[in-house]
Protein backbone atom coordinates (compact mmCIF):
# COMPACT_ATOMS: atom_id res chain seq x y z
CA UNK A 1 0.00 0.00 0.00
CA UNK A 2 1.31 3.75 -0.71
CA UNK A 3 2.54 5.02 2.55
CA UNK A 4 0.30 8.04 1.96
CA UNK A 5 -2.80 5.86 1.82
CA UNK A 6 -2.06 4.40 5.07
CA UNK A 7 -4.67 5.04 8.13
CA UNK A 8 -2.84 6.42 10.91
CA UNK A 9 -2.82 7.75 14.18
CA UNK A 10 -0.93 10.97 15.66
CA UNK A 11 0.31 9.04 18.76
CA UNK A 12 1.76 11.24 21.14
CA UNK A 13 5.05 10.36 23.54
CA UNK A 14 4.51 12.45 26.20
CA UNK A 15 7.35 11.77 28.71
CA UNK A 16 9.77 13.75 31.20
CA UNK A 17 12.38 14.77 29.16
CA UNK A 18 9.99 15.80 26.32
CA UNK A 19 7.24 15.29 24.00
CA UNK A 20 7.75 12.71 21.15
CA UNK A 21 4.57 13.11 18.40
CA UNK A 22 4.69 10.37 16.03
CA UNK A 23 2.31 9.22 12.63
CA UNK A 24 1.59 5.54 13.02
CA UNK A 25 -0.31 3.11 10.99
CA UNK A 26 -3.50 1.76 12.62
CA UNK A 27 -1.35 -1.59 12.74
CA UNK A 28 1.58 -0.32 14.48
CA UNK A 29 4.48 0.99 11.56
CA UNK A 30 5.92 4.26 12.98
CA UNK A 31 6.21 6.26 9.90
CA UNK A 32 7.79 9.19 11.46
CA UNK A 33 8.27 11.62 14.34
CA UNK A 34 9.31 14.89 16.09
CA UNK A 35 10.90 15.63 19.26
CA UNK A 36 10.60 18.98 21.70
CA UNK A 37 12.29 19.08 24.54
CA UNK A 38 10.30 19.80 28.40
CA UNK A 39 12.91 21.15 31.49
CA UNK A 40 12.45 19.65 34.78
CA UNK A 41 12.44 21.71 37.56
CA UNK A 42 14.03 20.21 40.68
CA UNK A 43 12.68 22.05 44.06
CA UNK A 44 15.11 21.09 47.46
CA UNK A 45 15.70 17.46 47.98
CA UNK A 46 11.83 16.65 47.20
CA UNK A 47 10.35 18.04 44.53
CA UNK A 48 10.01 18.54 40.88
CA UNK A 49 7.93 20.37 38.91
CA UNK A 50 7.73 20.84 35.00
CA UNK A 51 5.13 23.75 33.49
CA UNK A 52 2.58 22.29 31.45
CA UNK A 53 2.47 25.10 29.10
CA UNK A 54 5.78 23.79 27.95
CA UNK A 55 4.14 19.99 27.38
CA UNK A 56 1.76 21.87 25.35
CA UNK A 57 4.12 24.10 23.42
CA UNK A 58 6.47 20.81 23.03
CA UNK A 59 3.48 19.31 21.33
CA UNK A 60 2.28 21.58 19.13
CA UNK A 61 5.78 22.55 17.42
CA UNK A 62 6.39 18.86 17.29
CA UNK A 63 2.93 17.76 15.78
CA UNK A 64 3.38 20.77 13.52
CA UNK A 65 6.35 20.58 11.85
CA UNK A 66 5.67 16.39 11.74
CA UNK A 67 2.57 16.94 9.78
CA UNK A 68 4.26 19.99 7.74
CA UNK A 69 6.48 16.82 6.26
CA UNK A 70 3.17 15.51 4.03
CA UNK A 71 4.55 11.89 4.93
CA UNK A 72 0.28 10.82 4.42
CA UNK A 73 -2.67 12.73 3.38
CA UNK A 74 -4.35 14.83 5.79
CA UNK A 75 -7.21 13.37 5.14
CA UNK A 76 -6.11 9.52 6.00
CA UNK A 77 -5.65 11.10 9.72
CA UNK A 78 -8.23 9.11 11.79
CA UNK A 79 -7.50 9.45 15.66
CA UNK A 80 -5.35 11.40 18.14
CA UNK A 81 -4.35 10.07 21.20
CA UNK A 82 -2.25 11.04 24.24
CA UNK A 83 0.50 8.19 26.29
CA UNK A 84 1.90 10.53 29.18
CA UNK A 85 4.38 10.73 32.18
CA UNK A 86 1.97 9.40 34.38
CA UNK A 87 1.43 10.13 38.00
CA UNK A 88 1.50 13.89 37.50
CA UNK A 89 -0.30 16.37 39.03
CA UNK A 90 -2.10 19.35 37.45
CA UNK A 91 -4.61 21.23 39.37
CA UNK A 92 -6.59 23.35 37.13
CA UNK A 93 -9.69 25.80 37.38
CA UNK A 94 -12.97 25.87 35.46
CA UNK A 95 -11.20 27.52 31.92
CA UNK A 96 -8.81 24.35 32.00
CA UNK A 97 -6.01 26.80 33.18
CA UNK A 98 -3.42 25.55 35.21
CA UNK A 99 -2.88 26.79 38.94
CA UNK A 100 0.63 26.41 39.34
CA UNK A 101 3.55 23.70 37.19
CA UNK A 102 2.41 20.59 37.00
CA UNK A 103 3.80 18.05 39.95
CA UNK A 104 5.84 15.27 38.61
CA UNK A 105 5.96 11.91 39.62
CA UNK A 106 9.30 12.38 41.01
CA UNK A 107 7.94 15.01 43.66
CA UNK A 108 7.72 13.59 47.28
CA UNK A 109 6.76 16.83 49.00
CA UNK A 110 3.16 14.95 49.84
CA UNK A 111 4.77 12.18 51.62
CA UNK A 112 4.63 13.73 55.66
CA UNK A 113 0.83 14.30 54.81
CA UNK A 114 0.12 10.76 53.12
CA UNK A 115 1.92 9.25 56.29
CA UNK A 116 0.06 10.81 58.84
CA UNK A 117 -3.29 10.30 57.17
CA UNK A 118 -2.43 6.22 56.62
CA UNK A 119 -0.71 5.60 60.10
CA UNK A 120 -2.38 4.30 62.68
CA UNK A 121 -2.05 2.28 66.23
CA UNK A 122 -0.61 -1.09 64.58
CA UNK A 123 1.42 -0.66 61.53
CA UNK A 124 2.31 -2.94 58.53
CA UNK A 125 5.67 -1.14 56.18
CA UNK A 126 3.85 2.16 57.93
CA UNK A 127 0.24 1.22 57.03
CA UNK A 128 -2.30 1.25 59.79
CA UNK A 129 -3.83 -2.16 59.83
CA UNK A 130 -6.90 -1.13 59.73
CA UNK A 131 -6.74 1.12 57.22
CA UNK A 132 -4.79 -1.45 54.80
CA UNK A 133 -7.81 -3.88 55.07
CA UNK A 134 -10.06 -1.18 54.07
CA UNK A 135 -8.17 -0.22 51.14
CA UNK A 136 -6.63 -3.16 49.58
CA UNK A 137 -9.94 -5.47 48.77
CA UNK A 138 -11.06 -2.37 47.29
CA UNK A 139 -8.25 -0.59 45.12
CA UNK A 140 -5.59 -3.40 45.10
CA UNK A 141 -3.40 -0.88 47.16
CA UNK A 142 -3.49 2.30 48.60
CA UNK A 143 -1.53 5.91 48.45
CA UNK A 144 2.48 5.28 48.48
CA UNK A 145 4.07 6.71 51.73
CA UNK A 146 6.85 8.26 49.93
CA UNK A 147 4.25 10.87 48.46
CA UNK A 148 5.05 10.61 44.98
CA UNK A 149 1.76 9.54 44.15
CA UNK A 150 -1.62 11.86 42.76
CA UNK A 151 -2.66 11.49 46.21
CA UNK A 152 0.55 12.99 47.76
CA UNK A 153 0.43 15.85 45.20
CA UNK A 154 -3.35 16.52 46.20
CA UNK A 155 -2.75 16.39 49.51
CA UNK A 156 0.37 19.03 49.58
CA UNK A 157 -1.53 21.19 47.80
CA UNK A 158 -4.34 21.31 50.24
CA UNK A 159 -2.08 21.41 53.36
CA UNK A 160 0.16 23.74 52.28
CA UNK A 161 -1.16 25.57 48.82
CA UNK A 162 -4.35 25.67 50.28
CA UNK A 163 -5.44 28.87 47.96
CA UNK A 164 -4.47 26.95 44.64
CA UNK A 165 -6.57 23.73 46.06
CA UNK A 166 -9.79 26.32 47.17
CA UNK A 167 -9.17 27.63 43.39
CA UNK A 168 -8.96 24.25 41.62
CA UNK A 169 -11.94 22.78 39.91
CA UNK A 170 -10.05 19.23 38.57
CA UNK A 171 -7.21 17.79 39.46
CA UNK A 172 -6.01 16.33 36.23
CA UNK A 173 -2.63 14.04 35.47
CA UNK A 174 -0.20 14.63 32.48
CA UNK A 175 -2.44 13.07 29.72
CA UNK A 176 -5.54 14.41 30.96
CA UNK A 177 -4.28 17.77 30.76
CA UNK A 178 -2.86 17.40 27.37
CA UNK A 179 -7.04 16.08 26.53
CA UNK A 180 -7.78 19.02 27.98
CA UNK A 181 -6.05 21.37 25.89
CA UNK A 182 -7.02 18.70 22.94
CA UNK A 183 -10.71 19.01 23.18
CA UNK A 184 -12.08 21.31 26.04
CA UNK A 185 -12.63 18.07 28.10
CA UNK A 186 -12.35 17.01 31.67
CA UNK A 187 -11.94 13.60 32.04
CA UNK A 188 -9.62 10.73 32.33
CA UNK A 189 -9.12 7.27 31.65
CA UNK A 190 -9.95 3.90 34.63
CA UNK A 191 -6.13 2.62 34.35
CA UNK A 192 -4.88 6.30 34.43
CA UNK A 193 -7.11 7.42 37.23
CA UNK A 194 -6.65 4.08 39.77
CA UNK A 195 -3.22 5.45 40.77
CA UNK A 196 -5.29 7.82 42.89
CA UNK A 197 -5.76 4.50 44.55
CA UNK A 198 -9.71 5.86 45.41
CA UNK A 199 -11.03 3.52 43.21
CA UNK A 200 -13.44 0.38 43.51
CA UNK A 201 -11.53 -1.74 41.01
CA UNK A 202 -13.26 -4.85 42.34
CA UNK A 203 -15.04 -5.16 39.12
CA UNK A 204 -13.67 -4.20 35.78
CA UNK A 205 -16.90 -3.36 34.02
CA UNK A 206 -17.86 -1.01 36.96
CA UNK A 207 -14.79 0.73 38.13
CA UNK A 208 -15.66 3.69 40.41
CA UNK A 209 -14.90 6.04 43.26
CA UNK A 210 -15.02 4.87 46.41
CA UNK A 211 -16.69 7.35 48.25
CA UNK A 212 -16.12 6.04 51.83
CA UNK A 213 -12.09 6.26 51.17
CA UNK A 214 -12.63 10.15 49.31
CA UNK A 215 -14.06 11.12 52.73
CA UNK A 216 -11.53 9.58 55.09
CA UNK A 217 -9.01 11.67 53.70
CA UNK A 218 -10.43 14.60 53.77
CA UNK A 219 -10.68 15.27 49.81
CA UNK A 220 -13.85 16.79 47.92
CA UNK A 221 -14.65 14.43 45.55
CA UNK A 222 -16.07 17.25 42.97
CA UNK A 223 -12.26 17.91 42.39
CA UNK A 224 -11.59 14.48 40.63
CA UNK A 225 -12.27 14.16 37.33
CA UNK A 226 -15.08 12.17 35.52
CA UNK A 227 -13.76 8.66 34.29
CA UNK A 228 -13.75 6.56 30.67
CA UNK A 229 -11.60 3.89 29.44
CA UNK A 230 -8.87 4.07 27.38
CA UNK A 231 -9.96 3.23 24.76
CA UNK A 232 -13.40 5.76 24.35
CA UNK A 233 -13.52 8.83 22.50
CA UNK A 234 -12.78 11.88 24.30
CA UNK A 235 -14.47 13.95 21.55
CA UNK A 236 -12.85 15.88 18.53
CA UNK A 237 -9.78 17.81 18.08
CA UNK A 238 -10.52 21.75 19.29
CA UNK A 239 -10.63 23.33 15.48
CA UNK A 240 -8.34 26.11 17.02
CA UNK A 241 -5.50 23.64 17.46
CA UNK A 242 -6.27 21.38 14.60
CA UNK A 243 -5.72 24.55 12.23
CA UNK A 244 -2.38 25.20 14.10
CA UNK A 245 -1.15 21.73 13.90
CA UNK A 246 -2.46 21.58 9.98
CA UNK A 247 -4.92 18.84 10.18
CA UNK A 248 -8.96 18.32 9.64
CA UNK A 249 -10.80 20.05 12.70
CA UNK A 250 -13.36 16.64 12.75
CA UNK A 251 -10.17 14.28 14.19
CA UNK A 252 -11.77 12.46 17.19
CA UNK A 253 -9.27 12.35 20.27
CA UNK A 254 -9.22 8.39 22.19
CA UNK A 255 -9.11 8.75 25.45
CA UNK A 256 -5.19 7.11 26.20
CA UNK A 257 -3.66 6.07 28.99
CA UNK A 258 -0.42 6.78 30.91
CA UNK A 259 3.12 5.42 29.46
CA UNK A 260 3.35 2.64 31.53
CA UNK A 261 0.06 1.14 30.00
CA UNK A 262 0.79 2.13 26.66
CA UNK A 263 4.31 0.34 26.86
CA UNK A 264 2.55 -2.52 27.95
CA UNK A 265 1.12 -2.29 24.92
CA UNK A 266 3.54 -1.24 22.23
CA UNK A 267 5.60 -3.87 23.47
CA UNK A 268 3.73 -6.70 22.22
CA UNK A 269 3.51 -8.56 25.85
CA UNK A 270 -0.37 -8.13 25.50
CA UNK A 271 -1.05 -11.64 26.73
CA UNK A 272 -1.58 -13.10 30.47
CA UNK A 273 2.10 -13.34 31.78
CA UNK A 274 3.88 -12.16 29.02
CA UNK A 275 6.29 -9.60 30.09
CA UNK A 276 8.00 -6.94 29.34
CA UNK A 277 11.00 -4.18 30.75
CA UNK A 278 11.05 -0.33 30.48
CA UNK A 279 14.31 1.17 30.04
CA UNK A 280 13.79 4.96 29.52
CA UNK A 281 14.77 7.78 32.85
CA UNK A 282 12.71 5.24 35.06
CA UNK A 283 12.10 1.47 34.96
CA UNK A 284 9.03 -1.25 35.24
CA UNK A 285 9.04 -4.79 34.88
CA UNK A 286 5.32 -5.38 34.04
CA UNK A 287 3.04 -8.19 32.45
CA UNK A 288 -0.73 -8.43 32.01
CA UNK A 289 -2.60 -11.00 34.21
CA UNK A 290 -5.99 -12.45 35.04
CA UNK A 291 -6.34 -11.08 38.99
CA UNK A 292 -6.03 -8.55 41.45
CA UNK A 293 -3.28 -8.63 43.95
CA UNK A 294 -1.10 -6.43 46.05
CA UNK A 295 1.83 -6.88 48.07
CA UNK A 296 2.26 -4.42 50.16
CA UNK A 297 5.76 -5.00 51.26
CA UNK A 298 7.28 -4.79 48.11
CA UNK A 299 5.09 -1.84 46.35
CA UNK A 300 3.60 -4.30 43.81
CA UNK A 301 0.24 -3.95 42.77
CA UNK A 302 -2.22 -5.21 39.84
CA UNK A 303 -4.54 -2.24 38.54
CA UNK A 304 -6.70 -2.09 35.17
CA UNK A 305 -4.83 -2.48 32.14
CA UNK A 306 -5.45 -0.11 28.99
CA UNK A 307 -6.98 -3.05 27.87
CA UNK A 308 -10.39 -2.85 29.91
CA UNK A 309 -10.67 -6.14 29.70
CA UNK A 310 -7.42 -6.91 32.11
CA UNK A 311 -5.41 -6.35 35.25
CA UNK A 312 -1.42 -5.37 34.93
CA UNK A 313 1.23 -5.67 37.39
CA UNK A 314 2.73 -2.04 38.18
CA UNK A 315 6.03 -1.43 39.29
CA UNK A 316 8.86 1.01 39.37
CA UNK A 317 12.61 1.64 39.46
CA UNK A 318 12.86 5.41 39.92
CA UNK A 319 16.14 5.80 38.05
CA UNK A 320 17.33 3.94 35.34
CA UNK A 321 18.39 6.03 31.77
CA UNK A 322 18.61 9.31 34.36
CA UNK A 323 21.99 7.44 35.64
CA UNK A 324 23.37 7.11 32.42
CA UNK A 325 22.12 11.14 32.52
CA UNK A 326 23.52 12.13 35.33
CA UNK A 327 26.87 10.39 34.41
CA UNK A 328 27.07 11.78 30.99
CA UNK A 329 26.16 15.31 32.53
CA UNK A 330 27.96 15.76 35.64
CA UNK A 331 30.59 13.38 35.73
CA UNK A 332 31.85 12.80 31.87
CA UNK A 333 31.25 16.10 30.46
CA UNK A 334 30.94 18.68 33.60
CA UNK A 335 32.37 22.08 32.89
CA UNK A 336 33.95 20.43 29.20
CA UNK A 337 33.20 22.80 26.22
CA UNK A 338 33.13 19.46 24.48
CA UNK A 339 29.92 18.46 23.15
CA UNK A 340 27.74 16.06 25.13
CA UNK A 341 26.99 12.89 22.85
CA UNK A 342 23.05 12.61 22.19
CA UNK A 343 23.88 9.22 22.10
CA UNK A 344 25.31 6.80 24.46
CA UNK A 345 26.98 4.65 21.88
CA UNK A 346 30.58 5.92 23.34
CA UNK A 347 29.66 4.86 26.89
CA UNK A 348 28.74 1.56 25.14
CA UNK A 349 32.14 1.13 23.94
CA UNK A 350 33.46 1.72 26.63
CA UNK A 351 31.56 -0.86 28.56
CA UNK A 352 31.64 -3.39 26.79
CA UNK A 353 35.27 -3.62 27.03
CA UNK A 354 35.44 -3.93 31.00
CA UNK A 355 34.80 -7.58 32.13
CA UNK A 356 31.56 -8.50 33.42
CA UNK A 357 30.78 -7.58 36.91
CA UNK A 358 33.14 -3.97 36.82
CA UNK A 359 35.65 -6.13 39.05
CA UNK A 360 33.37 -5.87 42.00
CA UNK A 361 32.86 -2.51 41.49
CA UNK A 362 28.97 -2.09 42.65
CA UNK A 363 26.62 1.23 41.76
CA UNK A 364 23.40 1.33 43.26
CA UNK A 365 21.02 3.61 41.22
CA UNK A 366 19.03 5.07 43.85
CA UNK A 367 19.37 8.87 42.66
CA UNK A 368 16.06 9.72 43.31
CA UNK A 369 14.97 7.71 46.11
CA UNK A 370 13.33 4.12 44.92
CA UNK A 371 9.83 2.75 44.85
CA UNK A 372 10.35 -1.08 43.94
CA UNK A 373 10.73 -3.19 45.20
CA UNK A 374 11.46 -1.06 48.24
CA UNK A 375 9.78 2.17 49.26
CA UNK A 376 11.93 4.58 50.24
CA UNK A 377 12.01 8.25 49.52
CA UNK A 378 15.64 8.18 51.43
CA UNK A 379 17.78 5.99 49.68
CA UNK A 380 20.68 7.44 47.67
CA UNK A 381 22.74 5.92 44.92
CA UNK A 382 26.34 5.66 44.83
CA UNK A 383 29.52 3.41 44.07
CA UNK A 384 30.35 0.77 46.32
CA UNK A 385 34.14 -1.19 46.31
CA UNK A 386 35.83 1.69 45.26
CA UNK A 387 39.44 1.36 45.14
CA UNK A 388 42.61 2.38 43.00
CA UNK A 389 42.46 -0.12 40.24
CA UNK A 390 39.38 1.00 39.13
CA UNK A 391 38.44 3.57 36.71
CA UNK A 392 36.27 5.85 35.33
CA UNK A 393 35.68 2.88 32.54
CA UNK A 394 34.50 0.32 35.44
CA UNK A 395 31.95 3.27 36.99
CA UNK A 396 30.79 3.20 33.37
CA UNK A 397 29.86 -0.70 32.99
CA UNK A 398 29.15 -0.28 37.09
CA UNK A 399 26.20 1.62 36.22
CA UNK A 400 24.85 -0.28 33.48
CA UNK A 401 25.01 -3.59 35.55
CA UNK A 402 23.42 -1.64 38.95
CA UNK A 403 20.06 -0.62 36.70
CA UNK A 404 19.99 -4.21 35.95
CA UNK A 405 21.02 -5.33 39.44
CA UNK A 406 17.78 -3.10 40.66
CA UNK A 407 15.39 -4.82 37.42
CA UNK A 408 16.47 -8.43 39.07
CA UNK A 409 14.96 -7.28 42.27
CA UNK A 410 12.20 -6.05 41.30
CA UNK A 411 12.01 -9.43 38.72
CA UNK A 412 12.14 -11.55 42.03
CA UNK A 413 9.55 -10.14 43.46
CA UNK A 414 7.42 -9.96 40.23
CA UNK A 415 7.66 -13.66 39.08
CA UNK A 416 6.94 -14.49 42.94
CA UNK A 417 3.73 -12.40 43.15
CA UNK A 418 2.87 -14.39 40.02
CA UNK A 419 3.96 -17.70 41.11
CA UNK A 420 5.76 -18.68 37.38
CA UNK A 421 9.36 -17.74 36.38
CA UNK A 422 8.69 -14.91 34.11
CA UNK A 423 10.63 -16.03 30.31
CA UNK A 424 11.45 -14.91 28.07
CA UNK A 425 10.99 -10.76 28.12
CA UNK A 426 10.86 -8.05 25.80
CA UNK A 427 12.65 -5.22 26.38
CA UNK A 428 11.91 -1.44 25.32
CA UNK A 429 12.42 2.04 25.84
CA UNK A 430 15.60 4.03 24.86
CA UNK A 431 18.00 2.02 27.07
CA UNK A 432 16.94 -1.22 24.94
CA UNK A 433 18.95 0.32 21.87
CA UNK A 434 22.09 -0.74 23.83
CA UNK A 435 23.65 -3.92 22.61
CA UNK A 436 25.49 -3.97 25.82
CA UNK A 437 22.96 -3.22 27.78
CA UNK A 438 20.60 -5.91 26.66
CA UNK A 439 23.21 -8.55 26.89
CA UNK A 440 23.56 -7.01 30.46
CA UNK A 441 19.87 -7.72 31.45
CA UNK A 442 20.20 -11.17 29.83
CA UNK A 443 23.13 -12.30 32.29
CA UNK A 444 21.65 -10.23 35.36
CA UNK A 445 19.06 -11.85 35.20
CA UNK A 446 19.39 -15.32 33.95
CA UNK A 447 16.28 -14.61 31.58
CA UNK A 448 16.16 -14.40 27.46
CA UNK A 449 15.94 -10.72 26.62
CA UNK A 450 13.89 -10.08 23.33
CA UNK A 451 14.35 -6.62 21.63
CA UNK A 452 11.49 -5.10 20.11
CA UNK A 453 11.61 -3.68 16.92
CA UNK A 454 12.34 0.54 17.39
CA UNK A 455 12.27 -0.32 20.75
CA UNK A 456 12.30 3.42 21.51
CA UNK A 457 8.83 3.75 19.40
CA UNK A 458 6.80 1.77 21.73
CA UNK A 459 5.05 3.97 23.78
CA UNK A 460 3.94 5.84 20.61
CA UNK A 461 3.08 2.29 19.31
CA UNK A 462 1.06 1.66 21.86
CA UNK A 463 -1.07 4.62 21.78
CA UNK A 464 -1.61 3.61 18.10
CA UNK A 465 -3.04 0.49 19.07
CA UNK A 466 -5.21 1.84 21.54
CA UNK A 467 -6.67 4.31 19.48
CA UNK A 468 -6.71 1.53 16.80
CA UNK A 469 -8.92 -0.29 18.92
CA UNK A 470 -11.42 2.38 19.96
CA UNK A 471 -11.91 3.10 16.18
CA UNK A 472 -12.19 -0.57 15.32
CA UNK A 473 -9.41 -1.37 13.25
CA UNK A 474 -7.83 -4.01 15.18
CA UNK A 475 -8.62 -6.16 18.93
CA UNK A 476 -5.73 -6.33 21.35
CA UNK A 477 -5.51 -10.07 20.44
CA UNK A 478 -3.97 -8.93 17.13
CA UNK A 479 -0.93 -6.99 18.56
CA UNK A 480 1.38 -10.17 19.81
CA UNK A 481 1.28 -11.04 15.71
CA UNK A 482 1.65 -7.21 14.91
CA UNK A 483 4.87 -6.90 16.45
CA UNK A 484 8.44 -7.67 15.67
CA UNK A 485 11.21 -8.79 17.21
CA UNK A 486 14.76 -7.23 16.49
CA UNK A 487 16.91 -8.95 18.28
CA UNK A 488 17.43 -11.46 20.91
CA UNK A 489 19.36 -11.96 24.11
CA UNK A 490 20.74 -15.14 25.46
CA UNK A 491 22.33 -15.08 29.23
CA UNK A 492 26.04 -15.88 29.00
CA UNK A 493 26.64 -19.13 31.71
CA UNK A 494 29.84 -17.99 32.00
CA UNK A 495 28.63 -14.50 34.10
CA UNK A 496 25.76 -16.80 35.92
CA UNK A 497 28.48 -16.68 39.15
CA UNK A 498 29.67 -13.12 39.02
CA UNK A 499 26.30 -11.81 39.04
CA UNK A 500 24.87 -13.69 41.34
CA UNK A 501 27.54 -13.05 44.20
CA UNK A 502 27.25 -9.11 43.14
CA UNK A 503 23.29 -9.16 43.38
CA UNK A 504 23.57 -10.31 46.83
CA UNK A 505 26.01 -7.67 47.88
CA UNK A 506 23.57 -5.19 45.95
CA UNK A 507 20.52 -5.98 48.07
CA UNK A 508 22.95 -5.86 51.13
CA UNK A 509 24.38 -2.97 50.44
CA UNK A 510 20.59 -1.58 51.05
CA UNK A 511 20.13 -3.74 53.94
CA UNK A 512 23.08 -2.52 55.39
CA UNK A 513 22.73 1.11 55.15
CA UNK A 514 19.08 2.06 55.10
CA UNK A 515 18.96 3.45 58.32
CA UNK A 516 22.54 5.67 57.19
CA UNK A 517 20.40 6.99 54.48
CA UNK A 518 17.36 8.13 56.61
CA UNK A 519 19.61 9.73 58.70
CA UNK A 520 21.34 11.73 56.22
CA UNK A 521 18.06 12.56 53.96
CA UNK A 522 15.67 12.83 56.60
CA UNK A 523 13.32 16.13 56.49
């Protein structure tokens, strides 16, 4: 078929380091994209905030200058829809304008507040009891301690912003913001909206608010937006922005979901059990399954799936790419007029030529405190073993193997809450563009590593598919024959040993020291 006659989707990327827009066949073939960057804004130890007028801005100079390229006919355009950051907070008033920046996901501000509200006389990992056997038959979980949740964000802003939360009329996340701006709508998706954890999930053909748990912590319901699934129309593209971006002003918008359910998605794990892990700033081992679980002690949870016919295990590794980030920016390159690489192929070299295991030279990636498979706002990275024979090449491979060191925790913990060894796994995200750091994963973790096909593309991808779906070209049952795989990963025997004694050290090394890092990173 002419690539102009194709039906496709603007899919939009909407993650923390930017906004990605993308034109993608309704059966998954990324035929091009554009990039903006978004800043971060780091606030004290605790927060970060980014301003949502950037997201938008990042969008439409992306979208317009992507459709400016003619690569189909305007008119074979059939769907916009929205993957986002997710777990971001935007308060926002009856025009749909925001109140203050947007609070990201990394922001732990809320975290005193969330505490106090879910302690209680007997505790469980800081849980009252009690409270925990409210929550959990209900939402599968309940707000994280460490704040970094909708819930934390909502609840700093009504302890201490309380003017913005008198002012705000929804409290939106990332991709319900950028629907906002898309169509004039407030609303947002089940599987976006559960992380609110104030949700009856019991049932997935009658998810709701749980009115009982709204009230116990003191938040006005009225705030929270109305609820679809992912896969409804929202309604059509505003004609204001549709003549900016240079497309038809009748393009309906599908309602999306956040980027961890739409990498579920593009990654072609759409089956019970089939799994797949994120390497982008942050990380996520995740797979689709047929129940509802939670275990608490290791912040693993199932919630709806963009698929509303599914659960999904939800995880996350707080820092993954952002070490390779911060190691490129403030260790390699600090204060060098040199260039900074926009690629990591370099540090690739480089690691590939230091034996496996950095000759016991340990990093643990905690830059940003961690939420799986421990919770804990505290923790701090660093390099552990650090003596004179080592060098800066060692930290290099040191940090690739500690992401992966993290992903086999959080794997143990996964393929035990699902009671199967979890094999073999497709791997995504711009870290998965590493040869190195896919044949990492492999020997980390004893497990075949499959690389998806523009592994980078896959949240886009997946917001294809889902939009795909809503407009009826293709089921979710299709996508496992859909997608291709690139490349695969077998684990080297040979580095079964090394890794193994390191990983214990690694867990130890947290064992050891987490009461070190509360002290030092204590409010």
């Amino acid at each position: 078929m002419n690539k102009k006659a194709k039906k496709c989707v603007i899919a939009v990327d909407h993650g923390t380091s930017g906004v990605k827009t993308a034109i993608v066949s309704v059966y998954g073939d990324v035929l091009g994209w554009e990039f903006e960057k978004t800043p971060l804004y780091l606030i004290g130890d605790d927060g970060a905030e980014q301003n949502p007028d950037e997201w938008w801005n990042a969008f439409q100079k992306s979208a317009k200058r992507l459709v400016s390229k003619s690569i189909i006919d305007e008119t074979n355009i059939v769907g916009i829809c929205v993957s986002s950051q997710w777990s971001c907070t935007v308060p926002v008033n009856k025009n749909g304008e925001h109140l203050m920046n947007a609070i990201s996901w990394m922001d732990s501000r809320g975290s005193p507040h969330v505490k106090k509200s879910m302690h209680g006389l007997i505790n469980v990992s800081g849980y009252s009891i009690k409270k925990l056997l409210r929550w959990l038959p209900i939402t599968g979980g309940g707000p994280g301690l460490a704040g970094k949740g909708p819930i934390g964000h909502i609840m700093f802003i009504q302890k201490e912003k309380p003017e913005i939360y008198k002012k705000t009329y929804k409290f939106l996340d990332a991709k319900d913001y950028m629907n906002l701006r898309l169509t004039g709508k407030f609303a947002s998706s089940y599987d976006t909206n559960h992380l609110l954890w104030l949700c009856n999930i019991k049932d997935l053909n009658n998810i709701h608010y749980e009115d009982s748990l709204i009230k116990e912590l003191g938040l006005d319901k009225e705030k929270l937006p109305d609820m679809i699934k992912s896969t409804d129309i929202l309604g059509t593209i505003n004609p204001e922005v549709a003549k900016e971006i240079g497309i038809n002003g009748d393009v309906p918008v599908i309602s999306g979901s956040s980027d961890v359910h739409m990498a579920a998605i593009g990654s072609g794990a759409v089956q019970d059990y089939e799994t797949h892990i994120y390497i982008g700033t942050s990380s996520w081992v995740i797979c689709h399954v047929p129940f509802k679980k939670t275990d608490v002690f290791h912040n693993i949870a199932t919630v709806p799936a963009a698929n509303p016919t599914k659960y999904m295990i939800v995880n996350e590794q707080e820092s993954a790419g952002a070490c390779l980030t911060y190691l490129r920016d403030n260790i390699l390159y600090y204060h060098s007029n040199e260039a900074k690489p926009h690629e990591y192929s370099e540090l690739d070299d480089i690691a590939e030529k230091i034996p496996a295991g950095s000759e016991n030279l340990i990093f643990t990636p905690w830059l940003y405190g961690e939420r799986t498979p421990i919770e804990d706002h505290h923790v701090r990275g660093g390099f552990h073993n650090l003596s004179l024979k080592h060098n800066l090449d060692h930290a290099i491979r040191a940090v690739f193997e500690g992401v992966a060191f993290n992903s086999r925790w959080v794997l143990k913990y996964v393929e035990k809450f699902c009671k199967r060894e979890l094999n073999p796994i497709n791997i995504i995200g711009g870290g998965a563009n590493s040869n190195v750091w896919c044949q990492i994963f492999a020997d980390v973790l004893n497990r075949t590593i499959r690389r998806v096909k523009n592994p980078i593309q896959a949240n886009a991808r997946g917001a294809a598919f889902v939009a795909s779906v809503g407009l009826g070209y293709i089921n979710f049952n299709d996508i496992s024959n859909i997608i291709e795989i690139s490349k695969v990963f077998k684990p080297n025997p040979e580095h079964r040993k090394i890794y193994d004694c390191l990983f214990e050290q690694f867990v130890n090394i947290y064992k050891k020291n987490k009461k070190i890092y509360w002290k030092l990173n204590k409010r």
